[in-house]
Protein backbone atom coordinates (compact mmCIF):
# COMPACT_ATOMS: atom_id res chain seq x y z
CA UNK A 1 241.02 61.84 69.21
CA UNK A 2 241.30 61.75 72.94
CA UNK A 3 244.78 61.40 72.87
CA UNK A 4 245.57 63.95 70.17
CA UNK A 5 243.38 66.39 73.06
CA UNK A 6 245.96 65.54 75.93
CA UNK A 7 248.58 66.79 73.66
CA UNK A 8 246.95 70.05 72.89
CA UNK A 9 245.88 70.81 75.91
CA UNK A 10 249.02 71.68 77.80
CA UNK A 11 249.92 73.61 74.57
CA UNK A 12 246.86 75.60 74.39
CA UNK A 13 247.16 76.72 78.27
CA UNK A 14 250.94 78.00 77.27
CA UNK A 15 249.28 79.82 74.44
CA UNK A 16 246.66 81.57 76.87
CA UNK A 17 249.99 82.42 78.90
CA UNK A 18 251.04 84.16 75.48
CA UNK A 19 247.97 86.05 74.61
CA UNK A 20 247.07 87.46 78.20
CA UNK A 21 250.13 88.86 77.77
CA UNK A 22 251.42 87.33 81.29
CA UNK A 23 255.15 85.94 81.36
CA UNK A 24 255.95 82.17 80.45
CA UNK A 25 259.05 80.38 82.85
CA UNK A 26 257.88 77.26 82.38
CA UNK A 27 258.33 75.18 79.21
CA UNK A 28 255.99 72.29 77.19
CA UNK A 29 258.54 69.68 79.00
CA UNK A 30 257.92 70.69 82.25
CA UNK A 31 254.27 70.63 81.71
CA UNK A 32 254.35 67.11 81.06
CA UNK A 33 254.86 64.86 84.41
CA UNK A 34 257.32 62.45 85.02
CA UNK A 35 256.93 58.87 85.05
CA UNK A 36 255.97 57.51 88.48
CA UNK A 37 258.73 55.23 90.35
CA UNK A 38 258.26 52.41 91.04
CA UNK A 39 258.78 51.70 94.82
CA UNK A 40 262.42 50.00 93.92
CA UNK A 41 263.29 52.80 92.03
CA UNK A 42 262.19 55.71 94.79
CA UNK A 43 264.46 53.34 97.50
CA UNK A 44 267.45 54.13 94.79
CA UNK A 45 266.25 57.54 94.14
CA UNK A 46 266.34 58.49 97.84
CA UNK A 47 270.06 57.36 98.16
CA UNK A 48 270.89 59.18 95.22
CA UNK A 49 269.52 62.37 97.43
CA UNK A 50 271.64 60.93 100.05
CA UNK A 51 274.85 61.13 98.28
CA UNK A 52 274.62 63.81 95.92
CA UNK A 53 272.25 66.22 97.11
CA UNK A 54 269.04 67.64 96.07
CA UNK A 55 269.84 70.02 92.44
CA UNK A 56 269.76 67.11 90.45
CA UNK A 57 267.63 66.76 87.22
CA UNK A 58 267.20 62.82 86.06
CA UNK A 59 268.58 62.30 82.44
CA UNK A 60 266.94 59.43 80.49
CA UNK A 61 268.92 57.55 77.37
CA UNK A 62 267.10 58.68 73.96
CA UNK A 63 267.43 55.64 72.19
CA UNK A 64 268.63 51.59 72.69
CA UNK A 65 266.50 49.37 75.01
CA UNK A 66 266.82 51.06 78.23
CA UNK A 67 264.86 54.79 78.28
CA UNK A 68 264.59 54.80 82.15
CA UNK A 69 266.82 57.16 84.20
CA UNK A 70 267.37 53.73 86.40
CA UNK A 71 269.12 50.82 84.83
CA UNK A 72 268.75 47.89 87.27
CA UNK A 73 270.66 44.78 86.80
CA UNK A 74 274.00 42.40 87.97
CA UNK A 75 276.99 43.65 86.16
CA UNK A 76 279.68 42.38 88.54
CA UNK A 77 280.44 38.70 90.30
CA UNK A 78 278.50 39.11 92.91
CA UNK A 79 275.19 37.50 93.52
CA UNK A 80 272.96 41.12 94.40
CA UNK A 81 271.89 43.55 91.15
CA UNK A 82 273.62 47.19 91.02
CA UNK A 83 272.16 50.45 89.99
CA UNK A 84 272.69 52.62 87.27
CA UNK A 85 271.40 56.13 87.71
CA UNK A 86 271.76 59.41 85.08
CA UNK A 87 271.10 62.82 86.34
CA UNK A 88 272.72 66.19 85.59
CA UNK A 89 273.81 68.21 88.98
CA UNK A 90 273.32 71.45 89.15
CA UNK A 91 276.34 72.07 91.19
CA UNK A 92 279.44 71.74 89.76
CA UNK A 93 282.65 73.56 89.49
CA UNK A 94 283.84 75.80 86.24
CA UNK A 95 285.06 72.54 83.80
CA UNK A 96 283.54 70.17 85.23
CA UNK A 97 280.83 67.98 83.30
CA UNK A 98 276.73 67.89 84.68
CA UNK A 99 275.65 64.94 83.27
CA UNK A 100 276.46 62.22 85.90
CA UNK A 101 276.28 58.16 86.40
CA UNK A 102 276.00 57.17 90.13
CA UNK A 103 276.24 53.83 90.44
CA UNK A 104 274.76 51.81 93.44
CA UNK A 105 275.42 48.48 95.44
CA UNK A 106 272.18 46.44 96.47
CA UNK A 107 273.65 44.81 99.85
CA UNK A 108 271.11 42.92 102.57
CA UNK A 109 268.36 44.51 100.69
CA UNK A 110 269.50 48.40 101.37
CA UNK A 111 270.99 50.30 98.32
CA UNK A 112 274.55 52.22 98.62
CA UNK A 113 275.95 55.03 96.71
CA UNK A 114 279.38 53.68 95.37
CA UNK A 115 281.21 55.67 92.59
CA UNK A 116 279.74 58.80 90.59
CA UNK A 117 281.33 59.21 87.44
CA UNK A 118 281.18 62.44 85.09
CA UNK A 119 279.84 61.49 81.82
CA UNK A 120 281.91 63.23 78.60
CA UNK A 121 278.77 64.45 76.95
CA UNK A 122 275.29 66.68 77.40
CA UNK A 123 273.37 63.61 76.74
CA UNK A 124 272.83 59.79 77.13
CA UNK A 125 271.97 58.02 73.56
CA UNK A 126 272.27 54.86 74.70
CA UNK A 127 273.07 52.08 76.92
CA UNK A 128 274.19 48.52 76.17
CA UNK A 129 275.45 45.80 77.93
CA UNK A 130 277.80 42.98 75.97
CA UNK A 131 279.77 39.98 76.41
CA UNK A 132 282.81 41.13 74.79
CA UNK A 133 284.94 38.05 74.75
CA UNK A 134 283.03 35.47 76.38
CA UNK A 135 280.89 32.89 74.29
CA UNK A 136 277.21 33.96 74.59
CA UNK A 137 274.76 31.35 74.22
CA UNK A 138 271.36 32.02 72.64
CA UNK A 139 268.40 33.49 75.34
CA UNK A 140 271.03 34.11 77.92
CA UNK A 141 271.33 37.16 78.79
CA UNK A 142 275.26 37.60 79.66
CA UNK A 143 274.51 40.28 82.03
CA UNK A 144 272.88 37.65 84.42
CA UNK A 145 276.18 35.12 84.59
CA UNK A 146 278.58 35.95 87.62
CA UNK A 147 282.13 35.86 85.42
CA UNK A 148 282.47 39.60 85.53
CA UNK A 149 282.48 39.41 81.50
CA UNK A 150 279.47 42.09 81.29
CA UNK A 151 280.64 45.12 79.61
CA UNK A 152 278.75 48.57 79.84
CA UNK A 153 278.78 50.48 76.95
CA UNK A 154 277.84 54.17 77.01
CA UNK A 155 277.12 56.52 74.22
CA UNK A 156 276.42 60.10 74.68
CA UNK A 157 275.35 63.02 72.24
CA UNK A 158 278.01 65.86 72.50
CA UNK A 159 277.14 69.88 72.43
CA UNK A 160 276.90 70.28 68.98
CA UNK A 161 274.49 66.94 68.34
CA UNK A 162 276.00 65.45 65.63
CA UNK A 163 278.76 64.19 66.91
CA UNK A 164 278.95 61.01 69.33
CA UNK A 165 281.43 59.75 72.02
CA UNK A 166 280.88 56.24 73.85
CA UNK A 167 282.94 54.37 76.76
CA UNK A 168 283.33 51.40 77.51
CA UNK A 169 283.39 49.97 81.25
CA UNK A 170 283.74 47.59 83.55
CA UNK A 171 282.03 47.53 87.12
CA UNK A 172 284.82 45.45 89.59
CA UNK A 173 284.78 45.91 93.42
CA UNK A 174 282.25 48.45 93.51
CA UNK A 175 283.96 50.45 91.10
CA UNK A 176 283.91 51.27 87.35
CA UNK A 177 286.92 51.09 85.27
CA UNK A 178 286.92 52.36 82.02
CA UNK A 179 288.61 50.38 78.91
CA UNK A 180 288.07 52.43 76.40
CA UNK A 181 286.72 56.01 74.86
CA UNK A 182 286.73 57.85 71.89
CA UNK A 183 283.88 59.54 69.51
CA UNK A 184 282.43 57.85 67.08
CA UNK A 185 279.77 57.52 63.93
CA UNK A 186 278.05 54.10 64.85
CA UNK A 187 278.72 50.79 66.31
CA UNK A 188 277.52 47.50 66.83
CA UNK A 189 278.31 44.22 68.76
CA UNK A 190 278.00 40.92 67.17
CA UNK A 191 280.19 37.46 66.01
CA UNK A 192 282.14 38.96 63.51
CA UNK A 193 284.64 36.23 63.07
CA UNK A 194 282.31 33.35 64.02
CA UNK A 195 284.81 32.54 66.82
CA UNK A 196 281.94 32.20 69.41
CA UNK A 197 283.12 35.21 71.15
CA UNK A 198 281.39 39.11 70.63
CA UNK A 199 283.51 42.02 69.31
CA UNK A 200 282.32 45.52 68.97
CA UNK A 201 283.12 47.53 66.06
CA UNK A 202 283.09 51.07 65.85
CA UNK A 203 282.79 53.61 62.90
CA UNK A 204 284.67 56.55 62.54
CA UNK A 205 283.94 59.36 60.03
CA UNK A 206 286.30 62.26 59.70
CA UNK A 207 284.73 65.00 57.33
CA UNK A 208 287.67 67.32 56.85
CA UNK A 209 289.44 64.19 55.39
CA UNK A 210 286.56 62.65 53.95
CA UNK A 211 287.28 59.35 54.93
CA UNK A 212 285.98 56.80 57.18
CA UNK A 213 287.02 53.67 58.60
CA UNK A 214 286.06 51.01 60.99
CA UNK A 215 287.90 49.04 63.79
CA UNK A 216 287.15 45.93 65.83
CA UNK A 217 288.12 45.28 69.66
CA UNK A 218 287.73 41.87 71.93
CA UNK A 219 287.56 41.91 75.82
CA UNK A 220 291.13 40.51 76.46
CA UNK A 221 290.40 40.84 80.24
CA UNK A 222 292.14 44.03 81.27
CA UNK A 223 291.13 46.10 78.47
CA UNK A 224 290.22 45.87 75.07
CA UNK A 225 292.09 44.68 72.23
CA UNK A 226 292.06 46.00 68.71
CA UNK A 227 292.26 43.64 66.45
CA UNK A 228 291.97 44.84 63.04
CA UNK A 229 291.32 48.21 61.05
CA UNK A 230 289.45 48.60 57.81
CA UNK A 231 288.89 51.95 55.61
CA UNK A 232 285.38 52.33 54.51
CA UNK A 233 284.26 53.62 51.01
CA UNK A 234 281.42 56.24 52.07
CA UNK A 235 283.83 59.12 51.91
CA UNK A 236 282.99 62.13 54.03
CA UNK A 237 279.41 59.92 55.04
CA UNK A 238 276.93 60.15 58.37
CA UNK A 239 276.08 56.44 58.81
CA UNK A 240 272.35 56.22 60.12
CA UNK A 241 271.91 52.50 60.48
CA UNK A 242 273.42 49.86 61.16
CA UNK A 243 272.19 45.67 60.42
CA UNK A 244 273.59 42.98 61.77
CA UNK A 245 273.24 39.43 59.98
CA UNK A 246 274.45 37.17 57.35
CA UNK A 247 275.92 38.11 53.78
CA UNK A 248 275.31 34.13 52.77
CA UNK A 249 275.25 31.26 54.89
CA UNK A 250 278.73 31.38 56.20
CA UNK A 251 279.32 34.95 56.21
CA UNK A 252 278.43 36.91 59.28
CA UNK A 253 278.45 41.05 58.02
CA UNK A 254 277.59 44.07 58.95
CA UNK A 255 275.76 46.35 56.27
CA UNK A 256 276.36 50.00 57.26
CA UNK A 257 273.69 52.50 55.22
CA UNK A 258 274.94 55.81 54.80
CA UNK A 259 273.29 59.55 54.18
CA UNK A 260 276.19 61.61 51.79
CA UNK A 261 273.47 64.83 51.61
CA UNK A 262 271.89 66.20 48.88
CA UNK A 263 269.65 63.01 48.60
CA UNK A 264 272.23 60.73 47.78
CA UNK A 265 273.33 57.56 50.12
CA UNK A 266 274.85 54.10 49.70
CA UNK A 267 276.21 51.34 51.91
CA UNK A 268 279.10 49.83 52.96
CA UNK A 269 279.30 46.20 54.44
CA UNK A 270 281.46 44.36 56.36
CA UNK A 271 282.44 40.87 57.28
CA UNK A 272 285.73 38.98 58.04
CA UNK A 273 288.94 36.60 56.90
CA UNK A 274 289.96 35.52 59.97
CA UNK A 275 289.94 38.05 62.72
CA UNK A 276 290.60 41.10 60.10
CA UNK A 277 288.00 43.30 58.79
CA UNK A 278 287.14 43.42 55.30
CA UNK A 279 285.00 45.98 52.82
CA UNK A 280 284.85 45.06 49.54
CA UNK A 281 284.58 48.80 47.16
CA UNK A 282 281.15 49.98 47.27
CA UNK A 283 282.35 53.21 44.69
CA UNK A 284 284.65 51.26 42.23
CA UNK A 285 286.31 53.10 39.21
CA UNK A 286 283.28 55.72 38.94
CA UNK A 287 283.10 57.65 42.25
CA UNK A 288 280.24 60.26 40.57
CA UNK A 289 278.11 57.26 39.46
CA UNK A 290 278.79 54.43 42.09
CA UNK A 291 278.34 50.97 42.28
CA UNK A 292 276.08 50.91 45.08
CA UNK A 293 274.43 54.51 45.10
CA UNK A 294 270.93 55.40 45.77
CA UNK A 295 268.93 58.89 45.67
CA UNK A 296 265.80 60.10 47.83
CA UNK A 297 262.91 62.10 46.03
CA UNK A 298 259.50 62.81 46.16
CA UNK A 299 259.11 59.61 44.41
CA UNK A 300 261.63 57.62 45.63
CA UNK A 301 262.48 57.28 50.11
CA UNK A 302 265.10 56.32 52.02
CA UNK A 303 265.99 53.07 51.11
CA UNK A 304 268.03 50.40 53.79
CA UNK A 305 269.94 47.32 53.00
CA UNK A 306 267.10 44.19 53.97
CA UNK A 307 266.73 40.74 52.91
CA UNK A 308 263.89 41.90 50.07
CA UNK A 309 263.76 38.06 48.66
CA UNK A 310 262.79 36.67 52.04
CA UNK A 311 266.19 33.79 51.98
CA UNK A 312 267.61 34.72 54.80
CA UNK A 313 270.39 36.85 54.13
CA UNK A 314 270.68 40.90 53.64
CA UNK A 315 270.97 42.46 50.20
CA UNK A 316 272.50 46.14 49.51
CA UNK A 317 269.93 48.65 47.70
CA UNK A 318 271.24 50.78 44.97
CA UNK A 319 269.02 52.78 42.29
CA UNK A 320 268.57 53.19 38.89
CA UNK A 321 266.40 55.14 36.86
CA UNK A 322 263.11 53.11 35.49
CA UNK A 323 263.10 52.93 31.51
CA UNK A 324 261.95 56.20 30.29
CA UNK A 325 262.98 58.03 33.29
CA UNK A 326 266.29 58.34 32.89
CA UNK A 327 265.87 62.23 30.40
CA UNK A 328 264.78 63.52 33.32
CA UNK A 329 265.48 65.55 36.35
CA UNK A 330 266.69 63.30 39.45
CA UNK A 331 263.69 65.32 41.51
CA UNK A 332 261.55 63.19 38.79
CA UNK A 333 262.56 60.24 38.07
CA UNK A 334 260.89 57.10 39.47
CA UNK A 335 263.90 54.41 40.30
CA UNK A 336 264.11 50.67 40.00
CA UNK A 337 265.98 49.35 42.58
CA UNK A 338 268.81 46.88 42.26
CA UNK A 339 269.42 44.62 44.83
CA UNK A 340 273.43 43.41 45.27
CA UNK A 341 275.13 40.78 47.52
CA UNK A 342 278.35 40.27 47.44
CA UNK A 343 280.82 37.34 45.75
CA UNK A 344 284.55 37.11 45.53
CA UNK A 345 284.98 40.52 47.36
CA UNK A 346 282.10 42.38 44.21
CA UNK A 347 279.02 43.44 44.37
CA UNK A 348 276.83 40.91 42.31
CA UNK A 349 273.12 42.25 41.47
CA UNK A 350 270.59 39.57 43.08
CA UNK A 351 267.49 41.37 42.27
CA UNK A 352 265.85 44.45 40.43
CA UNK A 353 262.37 45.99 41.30
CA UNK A 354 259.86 48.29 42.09
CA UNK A 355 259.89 50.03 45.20
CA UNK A 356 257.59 52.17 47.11
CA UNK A 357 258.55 53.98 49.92
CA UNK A 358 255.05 55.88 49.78
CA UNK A 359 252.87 52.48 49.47
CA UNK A 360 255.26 50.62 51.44
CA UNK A 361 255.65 47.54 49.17
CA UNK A 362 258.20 46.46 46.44
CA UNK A 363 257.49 44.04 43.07
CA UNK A 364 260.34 41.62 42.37
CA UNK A 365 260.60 42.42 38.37
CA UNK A 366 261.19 38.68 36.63
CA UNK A 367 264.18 38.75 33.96
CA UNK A 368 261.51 39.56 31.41
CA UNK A 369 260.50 42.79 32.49
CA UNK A 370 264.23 43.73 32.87
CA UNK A 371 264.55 47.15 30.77
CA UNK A 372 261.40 47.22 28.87
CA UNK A 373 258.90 47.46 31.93
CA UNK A 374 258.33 50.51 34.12
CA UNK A 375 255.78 52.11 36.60
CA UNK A 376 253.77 54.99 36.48
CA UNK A 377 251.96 56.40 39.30
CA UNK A 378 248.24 57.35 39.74
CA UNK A 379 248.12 58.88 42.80
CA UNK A 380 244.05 59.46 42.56
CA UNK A 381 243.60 56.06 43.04
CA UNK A 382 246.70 55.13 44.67
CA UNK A 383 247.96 52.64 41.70
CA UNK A 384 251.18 51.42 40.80
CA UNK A 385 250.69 50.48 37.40
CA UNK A 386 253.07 48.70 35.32
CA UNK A 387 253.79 49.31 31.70
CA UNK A 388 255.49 47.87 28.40
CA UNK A 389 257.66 51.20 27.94
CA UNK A 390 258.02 52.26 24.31
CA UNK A 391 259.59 55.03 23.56
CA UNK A 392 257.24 56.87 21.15
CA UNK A 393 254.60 56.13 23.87
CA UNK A 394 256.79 57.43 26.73
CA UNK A 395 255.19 56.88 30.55
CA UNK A 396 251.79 56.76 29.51
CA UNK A 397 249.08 53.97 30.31
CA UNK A 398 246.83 52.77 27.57
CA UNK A 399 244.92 49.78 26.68
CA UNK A 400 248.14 48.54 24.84
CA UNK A 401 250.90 48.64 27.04
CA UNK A 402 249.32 48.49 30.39
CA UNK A 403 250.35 44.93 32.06
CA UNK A 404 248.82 45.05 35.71
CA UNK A 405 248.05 48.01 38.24
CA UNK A 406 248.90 47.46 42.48
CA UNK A 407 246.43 49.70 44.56
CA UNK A 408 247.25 50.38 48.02
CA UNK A 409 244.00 51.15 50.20
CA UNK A 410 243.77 52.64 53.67
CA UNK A 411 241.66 49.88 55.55
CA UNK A 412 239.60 52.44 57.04
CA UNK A 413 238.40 53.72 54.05
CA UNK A 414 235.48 52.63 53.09
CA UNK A 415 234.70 53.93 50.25
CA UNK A 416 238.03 53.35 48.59
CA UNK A 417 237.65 49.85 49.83
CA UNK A 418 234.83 49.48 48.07
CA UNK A 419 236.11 50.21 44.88
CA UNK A 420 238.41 47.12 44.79
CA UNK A 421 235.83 44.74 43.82
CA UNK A 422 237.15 42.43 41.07
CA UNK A 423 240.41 43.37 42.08
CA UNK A 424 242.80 40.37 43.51
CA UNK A 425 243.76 40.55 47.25
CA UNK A 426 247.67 40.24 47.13
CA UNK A 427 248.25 41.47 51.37
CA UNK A 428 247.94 43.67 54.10
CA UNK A 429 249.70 45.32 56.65
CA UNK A 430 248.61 46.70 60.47
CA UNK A 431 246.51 49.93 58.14
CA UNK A 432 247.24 48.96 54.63
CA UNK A 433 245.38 46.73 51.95
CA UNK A 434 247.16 45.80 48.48
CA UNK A 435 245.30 44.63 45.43
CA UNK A 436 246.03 43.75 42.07
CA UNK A 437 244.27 43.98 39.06
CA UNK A 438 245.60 42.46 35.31
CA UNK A 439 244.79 43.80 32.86
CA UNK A 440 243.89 43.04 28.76
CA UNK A 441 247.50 42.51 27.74
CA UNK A 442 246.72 40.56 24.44
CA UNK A 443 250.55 39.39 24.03
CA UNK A 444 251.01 37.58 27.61
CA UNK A 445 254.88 37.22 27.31
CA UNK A 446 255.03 40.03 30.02
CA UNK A 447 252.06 39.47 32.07
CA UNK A 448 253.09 37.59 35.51
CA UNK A 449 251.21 34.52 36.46
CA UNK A 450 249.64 33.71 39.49
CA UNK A 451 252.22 31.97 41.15
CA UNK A 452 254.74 34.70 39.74
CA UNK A 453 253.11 37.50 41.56
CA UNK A 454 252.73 35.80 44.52
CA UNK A 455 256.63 35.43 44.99
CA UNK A 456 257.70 38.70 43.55
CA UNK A 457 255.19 40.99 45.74
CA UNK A 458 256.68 41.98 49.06
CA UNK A 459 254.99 43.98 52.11
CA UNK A 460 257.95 46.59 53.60
């Protein structure tokens, strides 16, 4: 409660602004202070001054691992750190760009303005640094080693806010030197080819074509190398995440999720022969239907690719309507969800369940419940419950068909907590509870056992 205060506070004081009738210049933001330095980052700061002058507004990347306006660390062959500083100037010249990157030399324990470069966008989405070409080793960070193979790349958010550029650099005799830049959709940096070196690969989407495709570069010293192309199956798609591990146990991949609008998405993935990229068809012959397709609805979120069975290796989400749902509108119909890896260059399905994006937990359906079980929600109660569908029935619970019921409980409330008893404990999460309870199924060929349940239930 105290903190929800602090964040209504500055609000209501704007508001008083408002209703007084008195004239408002300043905004939220600027109500809010800025982080403290720390004393490192006020000796950079005060060079920055130095060099650059005083109209300066520090910019701070909005996502990746480094938010701070000051990225501190060694990114050349020489034994001292450097500086990394974003700001916008305020004075600058018709065409030129405000958002800036000073960097700065640490030398016998004094910082030094070296090079200010003019960033090609309005604002900083990220910063990474890679090994592009060398051979990391695990817990090593490759930004600490002195072989000048640290590359910095930079991603920025353009005017319009959908659209990306990044660049890559290198930082040699107190200079940076760019090896690449272009816009792009999404990106990542990882083995690809299990070669023991890093490549990045970068997504491009063009929407007026409706195509997309991905490439893949290595650090070949001067610049960087492309060394193979791909085209992508999302068509005209905005790729929101990205996931970086292993298709089996030989096959490093990427699995790229994709938003198409209109509640539809899919995914595309990945991987290698050699040093050339490969996606295997993620549409096939039916472009409408898809072979890896999923939809969002009140019922059913955003689904990502994730290793759901827990073996180590990623599997692709697509959705299909739950027996008895499929007569209906897509805004209600309750999905199963089919899991796929991929063999031989196809998708395979590895898995089919349950999935809540509301409860936060999916039920690995055995091969017996394949097409004759489905779910119906209670939302009074917060149950799952799970069925014998029969069509003259339709998605109604009874005595008959009903073969178990999940309940998801807040742990703070009490009352609701109370109302599990005689219900099994199956897990919790950080504010959630789940219980099961069986019920009277008189048949037993569907009902799980213990052990059964155990394996199939999964915490998202």
């Amino acid at each position: 409660m105290k903190i929800r205060n602090l964040l209504i506070y500055p609000l209501a004081l704007a508001m008083c602004f408002i209703l007084c009738g008195c004239s408002l210049s300043v905004s939220v933001e600027n109500l809010l202070s800025p982080p403290k330095l720390t004393d490192e980052q006020d000796d950079i700061y005060k060079e920055l001054i130095r060099s650059v002058g005083k109209n300066i507004k520090l910019k701070y990347p909005k996502n990746g691992d480094y938010r701070s306006a000051f990225v501190i660390r060694n990114i050349d062959d020489e034994p001292d750190d450097e500086a990394l500083v974003f700001y916008e100037s305020k004075d600058i010249r018709s065409g030129e760009s405000a958002l800036r990157l000073k960097f700065l030399d640490k030398a016998d324990g004094k910082w030094e303005a070296t090079y200010d470069l003019a960033c090609p966008g309005n604002e900083i989405d990220s910063v990474l640094f890679a090994d592009l070409g060398g051979s990391p080793e695990k817990g090593i960070d490759p930004a600490q080693t002195n072989d000048n193979s640290t590359s910095i790349i930079l991603s920025y958010t353009l005017l319009n806010q959908t659209d990306k550029a990044f660049t890559v650099l290198k930082y040699k005799d107190k200079k940076p030197e760019e090896l690449i830049s272009s816009t792009y959709s999404c990106m990542s940096v990882s083995d690809m080819n299990k070669d023991g070196k890093n490549e990045l690969v970068i997504v491009n989407v063009s929407k007026e074509l409706q195509t997309a495709s991905a490439s893949m570069y290595t650090d070949s010293g001067d610049r960087l190398e492309l060394l193979s192309n791909t085209p992508l199956y999302g068509g005209a798609a905005d790729y929101i995440r990205v996931t970086d591990g292993m298709l089996d146990e030989n096959t490093p991949a990427l699995f790229l999720d994709y938003s198409k609008g209109g509640g539809q998405s899919g995914t595309d993935v990945l991987y290698c022969y050699g040093s050339r990229l490969f996606c295997p068809d993620s549409i096939g012959s039916k472009p409408a239907a898809g072979i890896i397709s999923r939809q969002v609805n009140d019922y059913m979120a955003e689904i990502y690719s994730f290793d759901i069975d827990g073996d180590g290796f990623i599997e692709i989400p697509s959705t299909t309507p739950l027996p008895g749902y499929e007569t209906l509108t897509k805004p209600e119909q309750i999905c199963a969800v089919q899991w796929y890896t991929v063999q031989n260059d196809n998708f395979t399905q590895k898995a089919y369940s349950y999935f809540s994006g509301k409860y936060r937990f999916a039920l690995l359906f055995p091969n017996r419940w394949t097409g004759v079980v489905t779910a119906v929600a209670d939302f009074t109660t917060n149950d799952i419950i799970f069925i014998s569908y029969d069509a003259e029935t339709g998605l109604k619970a009874t005595e008959d068909n009903e073969i178990m019921r999940i309940r998801t409980v807040e742990k703070d409330d009490a009352e609701a907590m109370e109302a599990t008893k005689g219900m099994k404990l199956l897990g919790e999460s950080e504010d959630l509870v789940y219980y099961a309870l069986n019920s009277n199924y008189k048949t037993g060929k569907l009902a799980l056992t213990e052990s059964e349940l155990k394996d199939s239930f999964v915490i998202l």
